[in-house]
N, C-alpha and C. Protein backbone atom coordinates (compact mmCIF):
# COMPACT_ATOMS: atom_id res chain seq x y z
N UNK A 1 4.14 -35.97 18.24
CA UNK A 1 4.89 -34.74 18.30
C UNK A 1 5.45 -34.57 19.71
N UNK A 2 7.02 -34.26 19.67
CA UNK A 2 7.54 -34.06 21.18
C UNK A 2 7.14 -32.53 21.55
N UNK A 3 6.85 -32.59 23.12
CA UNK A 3 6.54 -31.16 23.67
C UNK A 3 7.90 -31.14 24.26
N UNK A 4 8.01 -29.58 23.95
CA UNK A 4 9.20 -28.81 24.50
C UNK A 4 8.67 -28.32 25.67
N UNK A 5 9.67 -28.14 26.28
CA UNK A 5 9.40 -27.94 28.13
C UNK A 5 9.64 -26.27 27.98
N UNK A 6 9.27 -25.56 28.90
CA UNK A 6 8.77 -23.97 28.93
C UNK A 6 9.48 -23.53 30.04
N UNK A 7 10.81 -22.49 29.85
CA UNK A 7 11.48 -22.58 31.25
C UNK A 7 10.77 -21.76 32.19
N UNK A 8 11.05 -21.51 33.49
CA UNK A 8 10.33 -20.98 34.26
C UNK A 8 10.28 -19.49 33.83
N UNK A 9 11.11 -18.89 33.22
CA UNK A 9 11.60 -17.79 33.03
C UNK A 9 10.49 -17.03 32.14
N UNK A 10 10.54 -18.11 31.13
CA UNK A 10 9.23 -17.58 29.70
C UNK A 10 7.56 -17.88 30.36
N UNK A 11 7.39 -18.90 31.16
CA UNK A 11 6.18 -18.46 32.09
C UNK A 11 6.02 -17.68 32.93
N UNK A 12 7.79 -16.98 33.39
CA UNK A 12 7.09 -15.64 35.19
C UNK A 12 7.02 -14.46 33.66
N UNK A 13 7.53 -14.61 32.47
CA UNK A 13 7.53 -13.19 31.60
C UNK A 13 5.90 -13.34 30.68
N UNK A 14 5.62 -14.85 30.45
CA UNK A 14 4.10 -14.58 29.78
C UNK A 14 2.88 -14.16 30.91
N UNK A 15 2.80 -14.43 32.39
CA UNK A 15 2.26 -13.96 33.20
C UNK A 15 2.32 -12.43 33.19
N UNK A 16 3.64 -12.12 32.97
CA UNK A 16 3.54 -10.58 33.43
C UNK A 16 2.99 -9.69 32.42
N UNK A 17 2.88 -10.35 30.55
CA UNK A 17 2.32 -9.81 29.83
C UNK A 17 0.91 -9.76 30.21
N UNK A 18 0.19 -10.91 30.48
CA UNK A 18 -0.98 -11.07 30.30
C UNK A 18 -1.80 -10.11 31.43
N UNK A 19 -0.95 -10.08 32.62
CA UNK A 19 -1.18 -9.15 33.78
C UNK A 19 -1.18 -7.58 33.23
N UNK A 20 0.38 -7.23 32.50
CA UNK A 20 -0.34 -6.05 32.10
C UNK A 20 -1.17 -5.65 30.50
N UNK A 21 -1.52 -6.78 30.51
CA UNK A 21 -2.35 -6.80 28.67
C UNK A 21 -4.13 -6.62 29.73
N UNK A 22 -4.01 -7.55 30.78
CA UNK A 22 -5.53 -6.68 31.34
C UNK A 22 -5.39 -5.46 31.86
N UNK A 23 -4.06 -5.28 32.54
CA UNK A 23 -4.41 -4.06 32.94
C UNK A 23 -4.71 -3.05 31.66
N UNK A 24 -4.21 -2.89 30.62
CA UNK A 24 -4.29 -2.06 29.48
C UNK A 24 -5.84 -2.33 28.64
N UNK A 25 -6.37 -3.33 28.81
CA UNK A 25 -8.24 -3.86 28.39
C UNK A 25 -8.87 -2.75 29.82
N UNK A 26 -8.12 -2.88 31.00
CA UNK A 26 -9.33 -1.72 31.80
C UNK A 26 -9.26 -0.44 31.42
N UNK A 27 -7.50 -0.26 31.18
CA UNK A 27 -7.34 1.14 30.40
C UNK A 27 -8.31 1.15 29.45
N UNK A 28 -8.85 0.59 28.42
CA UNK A 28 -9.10 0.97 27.26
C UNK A 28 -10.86 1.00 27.50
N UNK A 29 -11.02 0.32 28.82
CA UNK A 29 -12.24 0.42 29.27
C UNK A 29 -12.84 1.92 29.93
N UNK A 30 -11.86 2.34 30.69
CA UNK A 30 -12.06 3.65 31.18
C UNK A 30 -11.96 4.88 30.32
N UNK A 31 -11.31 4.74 29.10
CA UNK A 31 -11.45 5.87 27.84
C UNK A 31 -13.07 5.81 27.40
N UNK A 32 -13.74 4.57 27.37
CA UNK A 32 -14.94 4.36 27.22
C UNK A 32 -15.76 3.35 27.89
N UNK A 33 -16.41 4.11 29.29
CA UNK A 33 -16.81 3.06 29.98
C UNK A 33 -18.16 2.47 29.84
N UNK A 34 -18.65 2.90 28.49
CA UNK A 34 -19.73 2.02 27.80
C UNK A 34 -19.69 0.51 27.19
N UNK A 35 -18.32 0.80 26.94
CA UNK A 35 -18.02 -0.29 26.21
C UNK A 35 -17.91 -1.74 26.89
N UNK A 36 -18.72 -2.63 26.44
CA UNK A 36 -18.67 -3.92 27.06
C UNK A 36 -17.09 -4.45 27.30
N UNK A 37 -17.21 -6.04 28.28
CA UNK A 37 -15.95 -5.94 28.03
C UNK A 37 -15.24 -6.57 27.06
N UNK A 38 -16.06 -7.62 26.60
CA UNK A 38 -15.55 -7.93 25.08
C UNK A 38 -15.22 -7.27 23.88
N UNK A 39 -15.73 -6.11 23.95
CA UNK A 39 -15.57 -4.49 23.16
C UNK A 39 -14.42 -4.00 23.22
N UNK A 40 -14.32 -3.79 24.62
CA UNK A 40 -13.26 -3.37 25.30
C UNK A 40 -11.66 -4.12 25.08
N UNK A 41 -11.84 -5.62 25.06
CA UNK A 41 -10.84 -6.47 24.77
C UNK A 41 -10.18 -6.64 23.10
N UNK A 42 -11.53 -6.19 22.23
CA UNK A 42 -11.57 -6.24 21.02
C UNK A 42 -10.59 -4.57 20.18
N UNK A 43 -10.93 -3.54 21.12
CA UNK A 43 -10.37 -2.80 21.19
C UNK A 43 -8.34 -2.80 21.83
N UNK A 44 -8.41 -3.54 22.84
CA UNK A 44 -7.37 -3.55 23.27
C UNK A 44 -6.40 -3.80 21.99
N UNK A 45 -7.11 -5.44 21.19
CA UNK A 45 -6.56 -6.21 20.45
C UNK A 45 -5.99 -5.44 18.94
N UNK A 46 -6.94 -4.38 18.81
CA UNK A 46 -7.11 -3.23 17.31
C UNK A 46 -5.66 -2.43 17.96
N UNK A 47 -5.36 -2.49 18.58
CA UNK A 47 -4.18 -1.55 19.21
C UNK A 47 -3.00 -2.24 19.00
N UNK A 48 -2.78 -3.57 19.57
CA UNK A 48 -1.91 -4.44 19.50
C UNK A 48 -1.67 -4.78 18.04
N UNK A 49 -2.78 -5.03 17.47
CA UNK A 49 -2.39 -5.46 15.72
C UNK A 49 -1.90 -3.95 15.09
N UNK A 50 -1.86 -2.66 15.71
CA UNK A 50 -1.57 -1.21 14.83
C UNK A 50 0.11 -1.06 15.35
N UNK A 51 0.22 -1.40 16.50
CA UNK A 51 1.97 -0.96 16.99
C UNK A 51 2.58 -1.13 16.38
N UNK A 52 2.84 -2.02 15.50
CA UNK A 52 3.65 -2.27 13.98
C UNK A 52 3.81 -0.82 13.19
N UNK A 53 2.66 -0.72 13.46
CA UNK A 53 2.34 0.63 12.13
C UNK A 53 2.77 2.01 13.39
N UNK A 54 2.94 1.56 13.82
CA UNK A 54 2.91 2.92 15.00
C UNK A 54 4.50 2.82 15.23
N UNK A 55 5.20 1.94 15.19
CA UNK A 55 6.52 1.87 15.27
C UNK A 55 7.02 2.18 14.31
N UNK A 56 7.14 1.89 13.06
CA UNK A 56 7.62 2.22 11.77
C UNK A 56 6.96 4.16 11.85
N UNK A 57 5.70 4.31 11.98
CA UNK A 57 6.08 5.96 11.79
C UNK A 57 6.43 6.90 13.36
N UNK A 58 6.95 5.95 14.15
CA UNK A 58 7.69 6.69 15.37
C UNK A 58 9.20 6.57 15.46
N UNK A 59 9.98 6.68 15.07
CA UNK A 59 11.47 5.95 15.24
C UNK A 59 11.83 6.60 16.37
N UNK A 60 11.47 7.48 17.10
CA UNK A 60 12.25 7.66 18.27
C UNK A 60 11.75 6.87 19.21
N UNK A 61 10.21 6.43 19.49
CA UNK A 61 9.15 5.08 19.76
C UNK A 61 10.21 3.89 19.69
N UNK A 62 10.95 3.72 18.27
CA UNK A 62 11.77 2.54 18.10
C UNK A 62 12.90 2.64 18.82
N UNK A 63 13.52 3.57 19.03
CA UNK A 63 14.74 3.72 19.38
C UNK A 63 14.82 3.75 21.48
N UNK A 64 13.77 4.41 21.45
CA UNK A 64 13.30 4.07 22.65
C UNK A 64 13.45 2.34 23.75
N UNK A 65 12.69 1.73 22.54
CA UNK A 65 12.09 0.11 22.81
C UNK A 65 13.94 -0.48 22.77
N UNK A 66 14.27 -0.03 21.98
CA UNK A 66 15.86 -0.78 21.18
C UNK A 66 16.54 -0.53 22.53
N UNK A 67 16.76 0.83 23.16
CA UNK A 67 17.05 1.03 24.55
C UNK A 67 17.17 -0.06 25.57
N UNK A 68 15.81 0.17 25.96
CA UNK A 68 15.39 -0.93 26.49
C UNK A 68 15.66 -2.41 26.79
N UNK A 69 15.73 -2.72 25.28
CA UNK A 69 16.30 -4.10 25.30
C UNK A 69 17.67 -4.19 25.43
N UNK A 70 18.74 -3.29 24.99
CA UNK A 70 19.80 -3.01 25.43
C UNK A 70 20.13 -3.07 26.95
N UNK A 71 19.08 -2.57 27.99
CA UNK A 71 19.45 -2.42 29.40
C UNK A 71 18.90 -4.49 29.58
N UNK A 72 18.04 -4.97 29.18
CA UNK A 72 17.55 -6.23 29.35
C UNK A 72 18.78 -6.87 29.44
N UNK A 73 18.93 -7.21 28.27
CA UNK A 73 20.30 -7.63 27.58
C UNK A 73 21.91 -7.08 28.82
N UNK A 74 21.92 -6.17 29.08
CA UNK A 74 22.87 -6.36 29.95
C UNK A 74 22.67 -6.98 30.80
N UNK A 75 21.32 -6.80 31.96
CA UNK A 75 21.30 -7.20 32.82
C UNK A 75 21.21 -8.83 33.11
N UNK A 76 20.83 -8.98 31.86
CA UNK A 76 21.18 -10.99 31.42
C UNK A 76 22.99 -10.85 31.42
N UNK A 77 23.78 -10.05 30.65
CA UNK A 77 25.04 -10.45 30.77
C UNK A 77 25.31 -10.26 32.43
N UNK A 78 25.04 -9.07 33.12
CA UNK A 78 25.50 -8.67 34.38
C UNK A 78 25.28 -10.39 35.11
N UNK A 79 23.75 -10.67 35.17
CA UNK A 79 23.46 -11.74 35.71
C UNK A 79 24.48 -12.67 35.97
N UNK A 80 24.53 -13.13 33.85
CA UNK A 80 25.37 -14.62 34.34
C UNK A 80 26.85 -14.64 34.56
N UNK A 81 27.49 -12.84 34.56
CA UNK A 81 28.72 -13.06 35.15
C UNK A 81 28.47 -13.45 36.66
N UNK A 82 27.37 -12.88 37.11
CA UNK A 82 27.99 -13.33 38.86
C UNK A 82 27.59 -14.76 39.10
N UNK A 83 26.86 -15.06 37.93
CA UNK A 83 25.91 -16.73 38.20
C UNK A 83 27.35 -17.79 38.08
N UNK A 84 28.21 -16.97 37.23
CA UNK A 84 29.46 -17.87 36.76
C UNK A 84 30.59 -17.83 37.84
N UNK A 85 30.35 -16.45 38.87
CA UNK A 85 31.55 -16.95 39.92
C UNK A 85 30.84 -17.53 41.14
């Protein structure tokens, strides 16, 4: 099987998830600071598998995120106009 190469771009953006996916496991640690931290991570994870369900009954939540990617998305077009002169 050929491996596909990973541009730098999708590794500085999976770093920055994972950076703030712990920061959000301490969040979820400090709502309950009993909770071990595997508890704690297990919890994080019960959150992440519900946003689905939390998006479908928020649409302004959706419309929000859609935003968002809209400003992304320009700033990729803004980018590669100046990358192109």
């Amino acid at each position: 099987m050929k491996r596909q190469r990973i541009s730098s771009k999708v590794v500085r953006a999976r770093s920055l998830a994972i950076y703030e996916l712990e920061k959000f496991i301490e969040y979820m640690h400090s709502v309950d600071p009993e909770l071990k931290p595997d508890e704690a991570i297990v919890l994080a994870s019960l959150t992440l598998q519900l946003l689905p369900e939390i998006f479908k009954e928020n649409p302004d939540l959706v419309s929000q995120f859609q935003e968002l990617a809209t400003e992304l998305k320009l700033k990729r077009s803004l980018h590669g106009v100046r990358s192109a002169n």
